[in-house]
N, C-alpha and C. Protein backbone atom coordinates (compact mmCIF):
# COMPACT_ATOMS: atom_id res chain seq x y z
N UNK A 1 0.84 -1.19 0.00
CA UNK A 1 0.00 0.00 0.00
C UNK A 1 0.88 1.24 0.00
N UNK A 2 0.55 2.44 -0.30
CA UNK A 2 0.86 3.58 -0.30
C UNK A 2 0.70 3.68 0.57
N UNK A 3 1.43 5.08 1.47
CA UNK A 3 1.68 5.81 2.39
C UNK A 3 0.03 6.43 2.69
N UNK A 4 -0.69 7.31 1.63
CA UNK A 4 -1.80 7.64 1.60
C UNK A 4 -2.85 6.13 1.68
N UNK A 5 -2.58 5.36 1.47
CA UNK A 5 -3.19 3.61 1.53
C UNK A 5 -3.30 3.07 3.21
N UNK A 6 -2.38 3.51 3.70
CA UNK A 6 -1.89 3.02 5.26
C UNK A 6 -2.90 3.96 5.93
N UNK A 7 -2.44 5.27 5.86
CA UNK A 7 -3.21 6.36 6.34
C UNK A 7 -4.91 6.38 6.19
N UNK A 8 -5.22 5.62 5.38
CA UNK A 8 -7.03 5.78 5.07
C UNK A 8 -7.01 4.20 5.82
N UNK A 9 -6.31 3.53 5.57
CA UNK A 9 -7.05 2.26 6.05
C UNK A 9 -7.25 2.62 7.73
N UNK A 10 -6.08 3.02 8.54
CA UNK A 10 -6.03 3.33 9.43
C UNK A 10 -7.08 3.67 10.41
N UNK A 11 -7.15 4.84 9.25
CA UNK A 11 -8.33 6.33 9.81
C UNK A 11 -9.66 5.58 9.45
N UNK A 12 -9.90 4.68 8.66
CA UNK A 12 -11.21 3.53 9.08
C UNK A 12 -11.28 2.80 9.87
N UNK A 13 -10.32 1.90 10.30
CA UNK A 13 -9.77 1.43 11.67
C UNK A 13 -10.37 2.01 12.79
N UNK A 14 -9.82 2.95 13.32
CA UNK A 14 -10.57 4.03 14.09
C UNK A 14 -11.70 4.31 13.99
N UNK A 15 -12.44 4.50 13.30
CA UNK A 15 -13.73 5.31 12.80
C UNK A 15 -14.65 4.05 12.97
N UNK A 16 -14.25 2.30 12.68
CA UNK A 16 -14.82 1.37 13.04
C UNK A 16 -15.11 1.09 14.69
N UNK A 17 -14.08 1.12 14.97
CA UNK A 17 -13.65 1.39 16.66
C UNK A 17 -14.78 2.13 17.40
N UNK A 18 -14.79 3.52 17.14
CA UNK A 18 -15.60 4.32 17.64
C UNK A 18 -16.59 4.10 17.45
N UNK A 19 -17.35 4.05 15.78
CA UNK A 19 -18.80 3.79 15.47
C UNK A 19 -18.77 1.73 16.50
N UNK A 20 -18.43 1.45 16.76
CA UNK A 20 -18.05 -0.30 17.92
C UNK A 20 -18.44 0.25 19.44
N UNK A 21 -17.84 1.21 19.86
CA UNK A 21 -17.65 2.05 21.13
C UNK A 21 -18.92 2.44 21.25
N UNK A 22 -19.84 2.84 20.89
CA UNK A 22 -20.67 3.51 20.43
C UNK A 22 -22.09 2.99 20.36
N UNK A 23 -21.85 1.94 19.67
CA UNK A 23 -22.86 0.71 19.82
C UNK A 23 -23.33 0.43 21.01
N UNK A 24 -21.81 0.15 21.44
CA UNK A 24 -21.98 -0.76 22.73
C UNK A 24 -22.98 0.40 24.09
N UNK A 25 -22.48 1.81 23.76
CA UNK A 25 -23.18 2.76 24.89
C UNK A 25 -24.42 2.87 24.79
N UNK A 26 -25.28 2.49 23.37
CA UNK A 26 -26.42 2.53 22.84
C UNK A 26 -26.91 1.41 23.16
N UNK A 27 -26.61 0.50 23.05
CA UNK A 27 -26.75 -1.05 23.57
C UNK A 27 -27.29 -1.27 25.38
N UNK A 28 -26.46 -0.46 26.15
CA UNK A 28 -26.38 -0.36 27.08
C UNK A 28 -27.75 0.36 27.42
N UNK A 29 -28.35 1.28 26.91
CA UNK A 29 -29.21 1.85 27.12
C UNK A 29 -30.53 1.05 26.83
N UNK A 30 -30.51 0.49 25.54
CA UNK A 30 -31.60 -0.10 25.00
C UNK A 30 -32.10 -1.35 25.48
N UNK A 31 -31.31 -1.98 26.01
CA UNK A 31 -31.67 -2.97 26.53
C UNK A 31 -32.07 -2.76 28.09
N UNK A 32 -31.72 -1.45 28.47
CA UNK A 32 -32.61 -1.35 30.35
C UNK A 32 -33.86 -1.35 29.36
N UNK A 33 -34.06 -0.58 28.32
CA UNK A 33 -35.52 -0.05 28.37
C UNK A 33 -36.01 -1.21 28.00
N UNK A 34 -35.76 -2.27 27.06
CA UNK A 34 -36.71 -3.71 27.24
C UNK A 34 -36.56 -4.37 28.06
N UNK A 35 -35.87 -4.14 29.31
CA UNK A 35 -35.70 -5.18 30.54
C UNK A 35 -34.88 -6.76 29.75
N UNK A 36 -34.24 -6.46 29.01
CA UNK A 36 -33.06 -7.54 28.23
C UNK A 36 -31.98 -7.38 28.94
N UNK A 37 -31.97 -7.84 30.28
CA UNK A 37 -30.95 -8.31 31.05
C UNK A 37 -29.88 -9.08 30.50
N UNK A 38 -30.05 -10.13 29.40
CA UNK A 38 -29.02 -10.39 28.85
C UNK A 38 -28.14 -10.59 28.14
N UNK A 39 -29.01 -9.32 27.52
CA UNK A 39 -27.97 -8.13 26.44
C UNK A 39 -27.17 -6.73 27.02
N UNK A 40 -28.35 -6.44 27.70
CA UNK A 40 -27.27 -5.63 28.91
C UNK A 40 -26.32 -6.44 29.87
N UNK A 41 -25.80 -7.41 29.71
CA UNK A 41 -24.88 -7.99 30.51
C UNK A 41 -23.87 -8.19 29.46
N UNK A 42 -24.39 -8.21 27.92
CA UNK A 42 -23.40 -8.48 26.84
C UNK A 42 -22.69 -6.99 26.99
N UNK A 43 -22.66 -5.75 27.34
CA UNK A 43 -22.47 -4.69 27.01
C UNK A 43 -21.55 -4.37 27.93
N UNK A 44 -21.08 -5.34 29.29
CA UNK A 44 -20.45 -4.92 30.48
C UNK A 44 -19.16 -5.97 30.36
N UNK A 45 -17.93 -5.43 30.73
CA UNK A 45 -16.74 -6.13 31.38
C UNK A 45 -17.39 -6.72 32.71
N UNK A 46 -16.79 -8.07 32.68
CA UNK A 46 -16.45 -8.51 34.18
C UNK A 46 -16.35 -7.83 35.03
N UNK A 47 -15.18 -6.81 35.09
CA UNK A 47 -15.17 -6.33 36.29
C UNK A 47 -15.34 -4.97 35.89
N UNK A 48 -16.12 -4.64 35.54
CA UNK A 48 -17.09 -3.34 35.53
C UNK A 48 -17.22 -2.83 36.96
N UNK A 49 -17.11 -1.25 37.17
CA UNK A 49 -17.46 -0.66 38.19
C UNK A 49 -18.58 0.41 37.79
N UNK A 50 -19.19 0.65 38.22
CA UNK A 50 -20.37 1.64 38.45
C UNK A 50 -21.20 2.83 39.42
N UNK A 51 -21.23 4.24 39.15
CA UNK A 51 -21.77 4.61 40.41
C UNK A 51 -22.89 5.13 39.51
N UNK A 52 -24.29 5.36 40.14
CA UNK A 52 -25.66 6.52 39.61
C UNK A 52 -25.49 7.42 40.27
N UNK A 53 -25.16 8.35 39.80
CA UNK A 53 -25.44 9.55 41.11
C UNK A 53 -24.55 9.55 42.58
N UNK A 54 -25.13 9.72 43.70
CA UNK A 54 -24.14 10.13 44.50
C UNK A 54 -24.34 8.77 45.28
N UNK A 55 -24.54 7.60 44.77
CA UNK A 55 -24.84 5.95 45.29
C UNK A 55 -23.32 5.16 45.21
N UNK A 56 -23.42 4.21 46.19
CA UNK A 56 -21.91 3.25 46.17
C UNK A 56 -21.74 2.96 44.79
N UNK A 57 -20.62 2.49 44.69
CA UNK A 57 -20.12 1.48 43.78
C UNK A 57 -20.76 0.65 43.35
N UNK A 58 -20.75 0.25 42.34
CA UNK A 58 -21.22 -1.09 42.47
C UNK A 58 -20.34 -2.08 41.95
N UNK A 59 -19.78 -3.03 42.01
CA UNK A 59 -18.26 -3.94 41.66
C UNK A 59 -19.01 -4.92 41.00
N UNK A 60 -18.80 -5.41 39.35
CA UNK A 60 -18.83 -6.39 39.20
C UNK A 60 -19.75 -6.76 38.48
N UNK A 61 -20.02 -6.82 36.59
CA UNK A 61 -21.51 -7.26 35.81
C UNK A 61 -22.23 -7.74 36.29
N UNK A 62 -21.88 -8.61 36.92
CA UNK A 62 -23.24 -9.50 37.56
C UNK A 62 -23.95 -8.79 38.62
N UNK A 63 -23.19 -8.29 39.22
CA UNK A 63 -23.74 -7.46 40.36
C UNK A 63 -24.59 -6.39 39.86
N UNK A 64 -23.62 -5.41 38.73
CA UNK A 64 -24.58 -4.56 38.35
C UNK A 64 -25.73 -5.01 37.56
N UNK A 65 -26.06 -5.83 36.90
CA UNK A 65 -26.91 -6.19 35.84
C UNK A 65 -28.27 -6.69 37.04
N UNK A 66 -27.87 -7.23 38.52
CA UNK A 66 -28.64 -7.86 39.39
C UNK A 66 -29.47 -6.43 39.56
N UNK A 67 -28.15 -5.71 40.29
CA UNK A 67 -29.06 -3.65 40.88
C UNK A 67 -29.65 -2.97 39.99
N UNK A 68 -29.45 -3.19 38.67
CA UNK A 68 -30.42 -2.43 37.44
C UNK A 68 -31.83 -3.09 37.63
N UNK A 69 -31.71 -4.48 37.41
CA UNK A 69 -32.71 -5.50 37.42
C UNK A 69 -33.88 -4.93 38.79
N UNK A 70 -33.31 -4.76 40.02
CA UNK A 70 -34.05 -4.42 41.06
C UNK A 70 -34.97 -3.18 41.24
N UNK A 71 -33.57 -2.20 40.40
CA UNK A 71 -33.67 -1.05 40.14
C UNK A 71 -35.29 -0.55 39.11
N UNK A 72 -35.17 -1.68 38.43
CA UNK A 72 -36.30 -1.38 37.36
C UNK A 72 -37.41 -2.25 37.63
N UNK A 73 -37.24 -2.75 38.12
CA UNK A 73 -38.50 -3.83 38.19
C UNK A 73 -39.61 -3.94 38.37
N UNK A 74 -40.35 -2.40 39.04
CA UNK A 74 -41.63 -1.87 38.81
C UNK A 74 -42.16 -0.82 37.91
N UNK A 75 -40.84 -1.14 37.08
CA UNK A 75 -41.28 -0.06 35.74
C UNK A 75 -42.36 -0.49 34.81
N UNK A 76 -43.09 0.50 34.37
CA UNK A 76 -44.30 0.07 33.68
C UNK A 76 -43.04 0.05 32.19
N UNK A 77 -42.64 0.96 32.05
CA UNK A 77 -41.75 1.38 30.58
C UNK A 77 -40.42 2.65 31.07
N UNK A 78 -39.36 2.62 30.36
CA UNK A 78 -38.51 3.07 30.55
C UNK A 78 -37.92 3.59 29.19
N UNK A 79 -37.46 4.60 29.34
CA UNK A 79 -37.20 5.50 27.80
C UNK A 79 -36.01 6.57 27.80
N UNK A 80 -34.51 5.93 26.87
CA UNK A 80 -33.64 6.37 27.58
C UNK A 80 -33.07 7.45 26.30
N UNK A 81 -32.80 8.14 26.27
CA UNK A 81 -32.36 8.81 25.16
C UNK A 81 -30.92 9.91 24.96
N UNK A 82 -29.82 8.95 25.01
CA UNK A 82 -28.41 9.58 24.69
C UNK A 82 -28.13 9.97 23.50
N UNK A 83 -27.10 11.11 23.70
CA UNK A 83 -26.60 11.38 22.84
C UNK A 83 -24.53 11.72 23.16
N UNK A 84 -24.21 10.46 21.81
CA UNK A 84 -22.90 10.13 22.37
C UNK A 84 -22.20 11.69 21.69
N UNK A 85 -21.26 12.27 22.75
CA UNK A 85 -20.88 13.35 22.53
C UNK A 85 -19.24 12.75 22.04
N UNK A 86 -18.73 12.52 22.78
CA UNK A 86 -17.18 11.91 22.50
C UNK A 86 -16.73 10.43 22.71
N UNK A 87 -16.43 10.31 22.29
CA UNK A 87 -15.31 8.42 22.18
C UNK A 87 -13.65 8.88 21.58
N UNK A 88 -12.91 8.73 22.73
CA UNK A 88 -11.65 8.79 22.92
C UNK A 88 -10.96 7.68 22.81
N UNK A 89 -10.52 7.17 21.98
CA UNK A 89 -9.57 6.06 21.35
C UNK A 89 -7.78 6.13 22.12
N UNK A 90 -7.82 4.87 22.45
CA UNK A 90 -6.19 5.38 23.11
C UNK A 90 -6.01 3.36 23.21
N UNK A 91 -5.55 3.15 21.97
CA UNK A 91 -5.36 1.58 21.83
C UNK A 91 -6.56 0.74 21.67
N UNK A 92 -6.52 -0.20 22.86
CA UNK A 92 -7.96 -0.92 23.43
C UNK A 92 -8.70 -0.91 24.52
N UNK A 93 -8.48 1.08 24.40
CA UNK A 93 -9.18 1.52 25.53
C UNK A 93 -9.80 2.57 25.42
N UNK A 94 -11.24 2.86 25.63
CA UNK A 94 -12.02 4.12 25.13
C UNK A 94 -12.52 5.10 26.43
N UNK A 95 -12.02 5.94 25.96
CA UNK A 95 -13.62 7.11 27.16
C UNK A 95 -14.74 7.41 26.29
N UNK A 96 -15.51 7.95 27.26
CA UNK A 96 -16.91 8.18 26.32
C UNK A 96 -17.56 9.25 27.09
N UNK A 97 -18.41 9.91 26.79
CA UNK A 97 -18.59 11.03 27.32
C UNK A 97 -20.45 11.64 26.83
N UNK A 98 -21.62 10.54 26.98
CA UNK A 98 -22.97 10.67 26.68
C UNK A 98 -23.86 11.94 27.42
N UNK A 99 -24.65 12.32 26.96
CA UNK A 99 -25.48 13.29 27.26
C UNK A 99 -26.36 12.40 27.22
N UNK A 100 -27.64 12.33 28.81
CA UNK A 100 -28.93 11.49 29.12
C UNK A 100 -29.83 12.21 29.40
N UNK A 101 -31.10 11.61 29.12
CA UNK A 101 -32.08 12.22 29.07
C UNK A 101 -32.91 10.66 29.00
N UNK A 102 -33.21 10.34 30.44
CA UNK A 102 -34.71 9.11 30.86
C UNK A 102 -35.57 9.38 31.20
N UNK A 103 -37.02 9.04 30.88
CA UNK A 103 -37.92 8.93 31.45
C UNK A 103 -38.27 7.22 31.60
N UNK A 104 -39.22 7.38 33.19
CA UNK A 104 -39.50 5.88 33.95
C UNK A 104 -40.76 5.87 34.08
N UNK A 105 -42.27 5.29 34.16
CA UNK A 105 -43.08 5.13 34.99
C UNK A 105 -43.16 3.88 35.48
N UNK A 106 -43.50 4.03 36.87
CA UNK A 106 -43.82 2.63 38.05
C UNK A 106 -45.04 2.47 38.13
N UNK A 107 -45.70 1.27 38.34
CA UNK A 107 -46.43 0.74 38.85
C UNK A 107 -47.31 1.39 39.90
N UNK A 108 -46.46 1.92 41.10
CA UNK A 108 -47.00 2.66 42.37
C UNK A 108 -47.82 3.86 41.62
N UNK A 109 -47.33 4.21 41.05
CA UNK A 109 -47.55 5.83 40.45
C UNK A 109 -47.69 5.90 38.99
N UNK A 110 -48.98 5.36 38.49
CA UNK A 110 -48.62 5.02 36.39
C UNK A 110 -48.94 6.42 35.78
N UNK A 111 -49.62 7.56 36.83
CA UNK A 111 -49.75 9.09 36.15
C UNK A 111 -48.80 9.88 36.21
N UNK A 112 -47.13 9.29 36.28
CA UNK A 112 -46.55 10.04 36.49
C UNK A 112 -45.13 9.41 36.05
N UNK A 113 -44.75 10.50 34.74
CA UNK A 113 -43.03 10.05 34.59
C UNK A 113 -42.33 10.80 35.49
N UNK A 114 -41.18 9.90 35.30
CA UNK A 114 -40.25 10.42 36.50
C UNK A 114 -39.19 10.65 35.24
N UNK A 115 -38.55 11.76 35.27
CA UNK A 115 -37.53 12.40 34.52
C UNK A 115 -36.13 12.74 34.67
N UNK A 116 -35.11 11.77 34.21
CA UNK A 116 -33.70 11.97 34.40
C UNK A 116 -32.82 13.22 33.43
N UNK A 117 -31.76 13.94 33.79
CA UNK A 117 -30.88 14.59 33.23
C UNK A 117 -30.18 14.49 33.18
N UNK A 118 -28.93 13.75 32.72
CA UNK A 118 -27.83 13.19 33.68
C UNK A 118 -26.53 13.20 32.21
N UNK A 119 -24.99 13.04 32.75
CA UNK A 119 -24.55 12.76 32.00
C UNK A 119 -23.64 11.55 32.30
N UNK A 120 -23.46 10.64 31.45
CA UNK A 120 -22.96 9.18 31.52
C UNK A 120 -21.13 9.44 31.31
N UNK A 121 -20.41 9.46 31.92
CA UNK A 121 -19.04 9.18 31.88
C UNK A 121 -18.78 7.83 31.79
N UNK A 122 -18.34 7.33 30.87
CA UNK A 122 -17.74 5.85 30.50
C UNK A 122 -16.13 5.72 30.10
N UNK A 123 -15.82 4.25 30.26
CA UNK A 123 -14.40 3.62 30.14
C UNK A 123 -15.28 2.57 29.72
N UNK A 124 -14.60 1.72 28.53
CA UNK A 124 -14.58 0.81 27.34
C UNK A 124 -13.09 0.33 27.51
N UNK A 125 -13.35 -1.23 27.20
CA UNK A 125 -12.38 -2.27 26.91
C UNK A 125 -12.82 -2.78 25.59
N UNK A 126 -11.32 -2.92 24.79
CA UNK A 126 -12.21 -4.01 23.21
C UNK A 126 -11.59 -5.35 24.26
N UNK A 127 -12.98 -6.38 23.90
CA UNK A 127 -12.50 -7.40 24.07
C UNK A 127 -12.79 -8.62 22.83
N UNK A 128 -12.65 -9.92 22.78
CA UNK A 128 -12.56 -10.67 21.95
C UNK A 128 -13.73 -10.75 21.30
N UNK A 129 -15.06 -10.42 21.83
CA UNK A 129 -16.46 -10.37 21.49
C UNK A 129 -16.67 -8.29 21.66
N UNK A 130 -16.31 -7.86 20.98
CA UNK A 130 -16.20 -6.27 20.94
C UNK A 130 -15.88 -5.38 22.12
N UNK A 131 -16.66 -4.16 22.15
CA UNK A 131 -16.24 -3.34 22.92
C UNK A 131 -17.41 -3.61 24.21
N UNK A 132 -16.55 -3.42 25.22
CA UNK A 132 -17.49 -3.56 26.81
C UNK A 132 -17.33 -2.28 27.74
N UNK A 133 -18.25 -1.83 28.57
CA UNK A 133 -18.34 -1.24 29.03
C UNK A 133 -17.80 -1.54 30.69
N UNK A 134 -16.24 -1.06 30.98
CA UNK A 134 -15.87 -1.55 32.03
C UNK A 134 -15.98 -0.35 33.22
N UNK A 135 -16.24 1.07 33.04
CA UNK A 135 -16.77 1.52 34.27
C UNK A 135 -17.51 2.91 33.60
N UNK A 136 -18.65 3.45 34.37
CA UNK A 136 -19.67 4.12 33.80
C UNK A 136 -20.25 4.35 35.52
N UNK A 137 -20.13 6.16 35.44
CA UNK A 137 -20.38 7.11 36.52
C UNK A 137 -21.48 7.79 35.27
N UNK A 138 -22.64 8.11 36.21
CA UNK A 138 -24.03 8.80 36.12
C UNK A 138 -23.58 9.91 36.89
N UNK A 139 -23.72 11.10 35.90
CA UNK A 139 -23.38 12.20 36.75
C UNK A 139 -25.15 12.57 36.85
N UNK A 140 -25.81 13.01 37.63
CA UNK A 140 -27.24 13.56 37.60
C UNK A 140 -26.94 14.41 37.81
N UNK A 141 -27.59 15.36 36.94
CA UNK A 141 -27.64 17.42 37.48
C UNK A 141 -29.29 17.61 37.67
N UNK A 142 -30.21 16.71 36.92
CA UNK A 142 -31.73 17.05 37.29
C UNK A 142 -32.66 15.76 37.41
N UNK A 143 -33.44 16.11 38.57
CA UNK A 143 -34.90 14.56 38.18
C UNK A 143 -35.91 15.50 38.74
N UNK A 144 -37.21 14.87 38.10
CA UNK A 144 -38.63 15.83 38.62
C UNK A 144 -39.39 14.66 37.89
N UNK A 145 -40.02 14.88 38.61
CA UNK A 145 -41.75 14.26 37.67
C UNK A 145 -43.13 15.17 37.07
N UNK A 146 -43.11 14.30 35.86
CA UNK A 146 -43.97 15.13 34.60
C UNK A 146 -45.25 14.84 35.12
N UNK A 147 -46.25 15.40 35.02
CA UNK A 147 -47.48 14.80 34.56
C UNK A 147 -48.25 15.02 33.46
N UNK A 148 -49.62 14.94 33.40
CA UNK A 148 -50.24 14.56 32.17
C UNK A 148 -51.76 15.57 32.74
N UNK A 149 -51.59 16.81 33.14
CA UNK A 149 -53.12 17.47 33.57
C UNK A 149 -53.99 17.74 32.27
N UNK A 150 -53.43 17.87 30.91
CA UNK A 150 -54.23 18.45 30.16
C UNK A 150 -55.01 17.00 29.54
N UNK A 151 -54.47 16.00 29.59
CA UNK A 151 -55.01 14.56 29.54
C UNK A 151 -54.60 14.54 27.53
N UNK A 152 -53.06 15.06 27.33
CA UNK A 152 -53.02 14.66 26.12
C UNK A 152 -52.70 13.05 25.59
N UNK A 153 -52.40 12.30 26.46
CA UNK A 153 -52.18 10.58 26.36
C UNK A 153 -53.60 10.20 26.18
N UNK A 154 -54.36 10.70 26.95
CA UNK A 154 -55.99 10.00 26.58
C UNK A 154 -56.08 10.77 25.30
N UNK A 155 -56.14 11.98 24.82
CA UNK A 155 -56.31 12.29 23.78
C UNK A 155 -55.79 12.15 22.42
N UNK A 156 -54.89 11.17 22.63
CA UNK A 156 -53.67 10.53 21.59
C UNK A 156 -54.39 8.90 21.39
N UNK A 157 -55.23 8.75 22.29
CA UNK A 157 -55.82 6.89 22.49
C UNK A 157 -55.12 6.14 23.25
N UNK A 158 -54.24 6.69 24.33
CA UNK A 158 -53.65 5.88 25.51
C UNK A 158 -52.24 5.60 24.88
N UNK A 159 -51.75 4.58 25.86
CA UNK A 159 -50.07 4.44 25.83
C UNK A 159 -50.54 2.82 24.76
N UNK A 160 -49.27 2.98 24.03
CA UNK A 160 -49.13 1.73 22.92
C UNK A 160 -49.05 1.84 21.69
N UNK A 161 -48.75 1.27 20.87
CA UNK A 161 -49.23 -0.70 21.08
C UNK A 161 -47.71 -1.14 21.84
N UNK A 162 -47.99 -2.06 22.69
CA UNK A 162 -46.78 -2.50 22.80
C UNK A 162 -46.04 -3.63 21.91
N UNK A 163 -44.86 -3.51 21.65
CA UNK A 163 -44.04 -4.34 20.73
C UNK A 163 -43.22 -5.24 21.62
């Protein structure tokens, strides 16, 4: 190959990497919202660490994939919506840097979303089955809950269809 040959293959290399990196943070998200515990476990290193907010640690996929699981489990529906701002390449090791925006409703309370703001700080490993998510801090700056007084969900024909 040419010099200019090395240089493009390269700079796709990378650009595969990231659009890989990337996946995997989207992945991570999509699968809380179908309660696919074990696709969100495909998305985590072993020894993954984790904090939400100003909450412990949490050490360990299994562990975390257990506290999400608990975490969500009276969710009627969950709706997560990032936007990946940066993926920092440095070998076979990534940062990441998402802008969040969730909404939750529970069971206890079905007239009422509960509304996240938050931004996702991540560390990525490539491993032999792609890129994993080996530690991921929830920064929260806002939560409140929405409601629905003007009754535009009834006026839309309710929540659904579900898929």
């Amino acid at each position: 190959m040419t010099p200019l040959g090395d240089d493009l293959a390269q700079r796709l290399l990378v650009q595969l990497d990231r659009t890989e990196a990337t996946d995997t943070l989207y992945r991570y998200c999509s699968t809380i919202d179908r309660r696919d515990m074990v696709g969100l476990r495909a998305t985590l290193a072993d020894d993954i660490r984790a904090r939400y907010g100003n909450g412990d640690w949490i050490e360990g996929a299994d562990n975390l994939v257990k506290w999400i699981d608990s975490a969500s489990c009276d969710t009627l529906w969950q709706h997560h919506l990032i936007s990946v701002y940066h993926v920092d390449l440095a070998g076979d090791e990534a940062s990441a840097l998402s802008y969040h925006t969730s909404h939750q409703m529970f069971d206890h309370d079905p007239d009422v979303a509960v509304a996240i703001i938050a931004r996702y700080h991540d560390r990525l490993v490539r491993t032999m089955s792609g890129w994993k998510i080996n530690e991921k801090v929830m920064e929260v700056l806002w939560a409140g809950d929405r409601r629905d007084p003007a009754g535009r969900l009834d006026a839309l024909g309710g929540r659904g269809p579900s898929l």
